[in-house]
Protein backbone atom coordinates (compact mmCIF):
# COMPACT_ATOMS: atom_id res chain seq x y z
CA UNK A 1 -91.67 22.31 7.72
CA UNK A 2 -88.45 22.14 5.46
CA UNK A 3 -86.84 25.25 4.94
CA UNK A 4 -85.69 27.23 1.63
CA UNK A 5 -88.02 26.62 -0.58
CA UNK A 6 -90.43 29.01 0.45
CA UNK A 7 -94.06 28.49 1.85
CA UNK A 8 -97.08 30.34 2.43
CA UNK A 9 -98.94 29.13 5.21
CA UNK A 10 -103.18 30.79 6.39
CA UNK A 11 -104.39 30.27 9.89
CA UNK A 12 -107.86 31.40 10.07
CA UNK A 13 -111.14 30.78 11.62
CA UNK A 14 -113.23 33.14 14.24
CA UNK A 15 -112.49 35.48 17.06
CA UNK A 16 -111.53 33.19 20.19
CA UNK A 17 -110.42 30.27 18.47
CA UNK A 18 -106.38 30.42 18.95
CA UNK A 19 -105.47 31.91 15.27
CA UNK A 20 -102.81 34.26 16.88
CA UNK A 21 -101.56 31.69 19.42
CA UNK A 22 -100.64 29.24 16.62
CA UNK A 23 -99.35 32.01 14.84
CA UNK A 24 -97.24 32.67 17.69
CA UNK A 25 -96.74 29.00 18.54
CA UNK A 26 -95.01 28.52 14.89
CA UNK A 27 -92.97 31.72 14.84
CA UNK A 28 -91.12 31.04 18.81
CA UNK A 29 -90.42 27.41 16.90
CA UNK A 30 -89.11 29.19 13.90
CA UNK A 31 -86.66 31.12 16.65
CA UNK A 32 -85.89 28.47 18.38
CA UNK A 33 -84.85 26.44 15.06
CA UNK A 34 -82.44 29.72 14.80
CA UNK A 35 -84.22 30.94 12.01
CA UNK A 36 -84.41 35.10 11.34
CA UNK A 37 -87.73 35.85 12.27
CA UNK A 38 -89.91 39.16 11.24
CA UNK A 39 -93.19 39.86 12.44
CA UNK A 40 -95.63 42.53 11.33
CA UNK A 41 -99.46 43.58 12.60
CA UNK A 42 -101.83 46.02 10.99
CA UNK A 43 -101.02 49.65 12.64
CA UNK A 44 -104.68 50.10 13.39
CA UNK A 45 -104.81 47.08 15.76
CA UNK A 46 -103.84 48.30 19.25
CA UNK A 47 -106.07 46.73 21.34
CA UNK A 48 -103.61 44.71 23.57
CA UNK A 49 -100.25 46.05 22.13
CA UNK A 50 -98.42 48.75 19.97
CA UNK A 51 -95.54 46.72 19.36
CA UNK A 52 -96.68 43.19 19.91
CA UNK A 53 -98.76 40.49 18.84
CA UNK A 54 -100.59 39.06 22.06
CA UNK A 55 -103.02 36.20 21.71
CA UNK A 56 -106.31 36.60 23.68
CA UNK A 57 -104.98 34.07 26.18
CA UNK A 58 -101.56 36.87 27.04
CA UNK A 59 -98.88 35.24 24.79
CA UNK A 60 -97.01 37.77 23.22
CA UNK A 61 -94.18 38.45 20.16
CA UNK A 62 -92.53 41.49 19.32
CA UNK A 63 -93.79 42.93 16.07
CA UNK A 64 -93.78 45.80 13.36
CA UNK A 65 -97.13 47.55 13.21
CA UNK A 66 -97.71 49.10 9.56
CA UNK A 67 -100.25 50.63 7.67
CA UNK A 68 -100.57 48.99 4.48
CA UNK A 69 -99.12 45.87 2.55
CA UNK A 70 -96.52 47.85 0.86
CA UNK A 71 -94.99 48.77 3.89
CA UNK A 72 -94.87 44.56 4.98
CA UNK A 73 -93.05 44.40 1.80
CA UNK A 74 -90.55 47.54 2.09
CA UNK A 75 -89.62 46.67 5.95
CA UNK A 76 -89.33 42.98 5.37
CA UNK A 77 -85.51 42.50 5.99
CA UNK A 78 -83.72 40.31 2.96
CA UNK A 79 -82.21 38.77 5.94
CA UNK A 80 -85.44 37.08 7.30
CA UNK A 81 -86.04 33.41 6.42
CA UNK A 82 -89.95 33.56 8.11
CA UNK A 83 -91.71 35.98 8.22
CA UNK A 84 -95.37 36.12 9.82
CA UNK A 85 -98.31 38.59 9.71
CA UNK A 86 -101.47 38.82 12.38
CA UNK A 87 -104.88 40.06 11.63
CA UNK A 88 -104.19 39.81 8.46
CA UNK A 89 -108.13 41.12 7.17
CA UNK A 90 -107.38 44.37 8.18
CA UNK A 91 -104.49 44.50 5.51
CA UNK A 92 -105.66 45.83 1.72
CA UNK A 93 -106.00 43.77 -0.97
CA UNK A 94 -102.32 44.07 -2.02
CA UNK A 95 -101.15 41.61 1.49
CA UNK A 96 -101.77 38.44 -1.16
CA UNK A 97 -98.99 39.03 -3.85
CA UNK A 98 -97.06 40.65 -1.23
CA UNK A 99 -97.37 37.07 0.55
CA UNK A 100 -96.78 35.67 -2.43
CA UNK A 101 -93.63 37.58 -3.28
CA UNK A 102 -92.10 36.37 0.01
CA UNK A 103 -92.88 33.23 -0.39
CA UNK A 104 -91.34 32.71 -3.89
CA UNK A 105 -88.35 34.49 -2.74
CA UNK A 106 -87.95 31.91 -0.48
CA UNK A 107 -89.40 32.43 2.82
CA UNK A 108 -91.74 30.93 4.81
CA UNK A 109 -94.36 33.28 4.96
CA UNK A 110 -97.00 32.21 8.03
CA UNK A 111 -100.71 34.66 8.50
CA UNK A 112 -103.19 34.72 10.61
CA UNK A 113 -106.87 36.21 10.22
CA UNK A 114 -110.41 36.08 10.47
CA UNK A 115 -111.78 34.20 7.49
CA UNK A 116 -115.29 35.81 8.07
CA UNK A 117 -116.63 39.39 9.34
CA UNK A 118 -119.66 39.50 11.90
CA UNK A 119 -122.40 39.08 8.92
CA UNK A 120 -120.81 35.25 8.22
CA UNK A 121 -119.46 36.58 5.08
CA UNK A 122 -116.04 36.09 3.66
CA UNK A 123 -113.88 38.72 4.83
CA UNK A 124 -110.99 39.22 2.25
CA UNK A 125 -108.41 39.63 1.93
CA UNK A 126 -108.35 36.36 4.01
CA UNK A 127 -110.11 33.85 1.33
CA UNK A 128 -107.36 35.28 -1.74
CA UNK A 129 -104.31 34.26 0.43
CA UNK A 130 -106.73 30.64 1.72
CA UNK A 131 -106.46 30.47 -2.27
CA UNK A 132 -102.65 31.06 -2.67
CA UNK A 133 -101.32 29.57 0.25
CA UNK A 134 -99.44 25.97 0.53
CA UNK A 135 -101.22 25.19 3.71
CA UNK A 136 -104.65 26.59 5.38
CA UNK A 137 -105.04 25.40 9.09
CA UNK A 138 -108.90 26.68 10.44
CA UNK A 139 -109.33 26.49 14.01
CA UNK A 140 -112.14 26.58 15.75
CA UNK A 141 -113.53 28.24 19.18
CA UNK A 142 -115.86 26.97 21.95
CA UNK A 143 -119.83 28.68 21.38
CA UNK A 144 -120.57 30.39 24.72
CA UNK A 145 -124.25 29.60 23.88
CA UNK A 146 -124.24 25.72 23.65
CA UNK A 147 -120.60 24.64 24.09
CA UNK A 148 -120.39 23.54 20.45
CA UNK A 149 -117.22 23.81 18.24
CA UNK A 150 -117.82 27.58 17.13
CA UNK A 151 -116.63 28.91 13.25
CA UNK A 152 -118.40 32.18 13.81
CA UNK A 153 -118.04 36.16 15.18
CA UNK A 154 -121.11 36.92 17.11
CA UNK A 155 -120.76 40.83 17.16
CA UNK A 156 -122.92 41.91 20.62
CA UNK A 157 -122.91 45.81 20.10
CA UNK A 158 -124.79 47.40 17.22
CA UNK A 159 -122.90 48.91 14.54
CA UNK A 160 -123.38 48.42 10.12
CA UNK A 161 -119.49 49.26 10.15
CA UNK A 162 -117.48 46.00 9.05
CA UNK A 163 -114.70 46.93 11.04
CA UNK A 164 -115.49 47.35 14.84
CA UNK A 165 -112.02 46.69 16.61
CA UNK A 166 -112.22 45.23 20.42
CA UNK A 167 -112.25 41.98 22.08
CA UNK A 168 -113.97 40.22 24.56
CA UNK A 169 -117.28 42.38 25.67
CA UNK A 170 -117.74 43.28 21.98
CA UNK A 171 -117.61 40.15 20.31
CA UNK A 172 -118.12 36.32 21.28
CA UNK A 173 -117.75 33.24 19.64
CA UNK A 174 -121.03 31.52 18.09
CA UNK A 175 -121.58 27.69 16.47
CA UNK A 176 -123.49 27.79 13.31
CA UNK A 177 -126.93 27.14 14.96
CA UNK A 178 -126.52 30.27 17.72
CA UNK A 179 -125.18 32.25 15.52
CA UNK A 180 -127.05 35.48 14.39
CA UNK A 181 -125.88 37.51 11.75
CA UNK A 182 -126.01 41.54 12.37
CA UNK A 183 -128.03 41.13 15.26
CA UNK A 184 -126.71 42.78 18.58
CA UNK A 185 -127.66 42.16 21.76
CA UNK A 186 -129.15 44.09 24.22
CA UNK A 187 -126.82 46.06 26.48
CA UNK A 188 -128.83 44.21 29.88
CA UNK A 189 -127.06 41.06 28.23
CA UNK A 190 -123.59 42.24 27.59
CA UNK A 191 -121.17 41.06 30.00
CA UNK A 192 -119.87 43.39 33.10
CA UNK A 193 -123.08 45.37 32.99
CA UNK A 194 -122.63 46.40 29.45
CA UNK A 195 -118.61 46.99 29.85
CA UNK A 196 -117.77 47.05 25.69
CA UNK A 197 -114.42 45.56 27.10
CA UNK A 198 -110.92 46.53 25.31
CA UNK A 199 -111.41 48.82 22.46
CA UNK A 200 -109.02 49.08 19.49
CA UNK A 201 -112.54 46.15 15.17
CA UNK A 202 -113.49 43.08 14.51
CA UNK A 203 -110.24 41.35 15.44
CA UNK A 204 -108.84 37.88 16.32
């Protein structure tokens, strides 16, 4: 990546599939490389962490939590040369120009979401910054029914709400084939005897 000219850079894909661990993995580079660093995460995410962003597997980064895309904007110090965003779907509509405003100020601006919600359907604002961005990586999880490469959010609990924040127990990762759109299962086949695991949406 070469610095200064200002980039906007999407890592999406499903639950499971490492979006907030390459999110991370780019950002302790970034620090390393002695670049300022700023981090930010929606406020309503606090399934693993107030103050952190912490990949399913435990990695962690200290980060903001805020509201709404404004505040990403207001808080963003004119000092910070990358600056990266998790869960980004959970942000309003106003996250892409805010991304974009970075960016063309000159920083390398570096998010992370879930490109779809548990239906399989496009879960903005994700595919507006896909659109704007420089680069879009989409990574990909293992299906726990077949061991195929998985693009999909397999909710297991039943709910109509598009945002049901939690993790493992709640959600699994599904190939195209196994996947079932809105349909839960049973609580006989959740895992841990029906354990809905850590609570917080439909998160990454």
């Amino acid at each position: 990546m070469i610095y200064g000219g200002g980039s906007l850079e999407v890592i999406c894909g499903s639950m499971f599939s490492g979006k907030s661990e390459e999110l991370i993995r780019r950002l302790t580079r970034a620090k390393i490389a002695r670049r300022r660093v700023q981090v930010f995460k929606p406020l309503l995410d606090k399934r693993y962490s107030d103050v952190e962003v912490v990949s399913h597997a435990g990695q962690r980064l200290t980060a903001l939590a805020v509201a709404t895309s404004a505040e990403v904007l207001e808080k963003t110090d004119a000092r910070a040369e990358v600056v990266g965003v998790d869960e980004a779907q959970f942000f309003d509509a106003g996250i892409v120009d805010v991304c974009t405003r970075l960016a063309d100020l000159g920083k390398r601006v570096i998010v992370a979401g879930l490109d779809q919600d548990y239906l399989g359907r496009p879960f903005e604002p994700m595919p507006a910054l896909m659109a704007a961005a420089d680069e879009v990586m989409k990574t990909r999880a293992i299906c726990v029914r077949c061991g195929a490469m998985a693009s999909r959010t397999q909710r297991l609990v039943d709910s109509s709400e598009r945002v049901v924040i939690g993790a493992a127990g709640l959600y699994e990762a599904r190939c195209r084939r196994c996947f079932e759109p809105g349909v839960a299962e049973s609580q006989e086949d959740l895992p841990f005897g029906g354990d809905p695991g850590p609570s917080a949406g439909n998160g990454g």
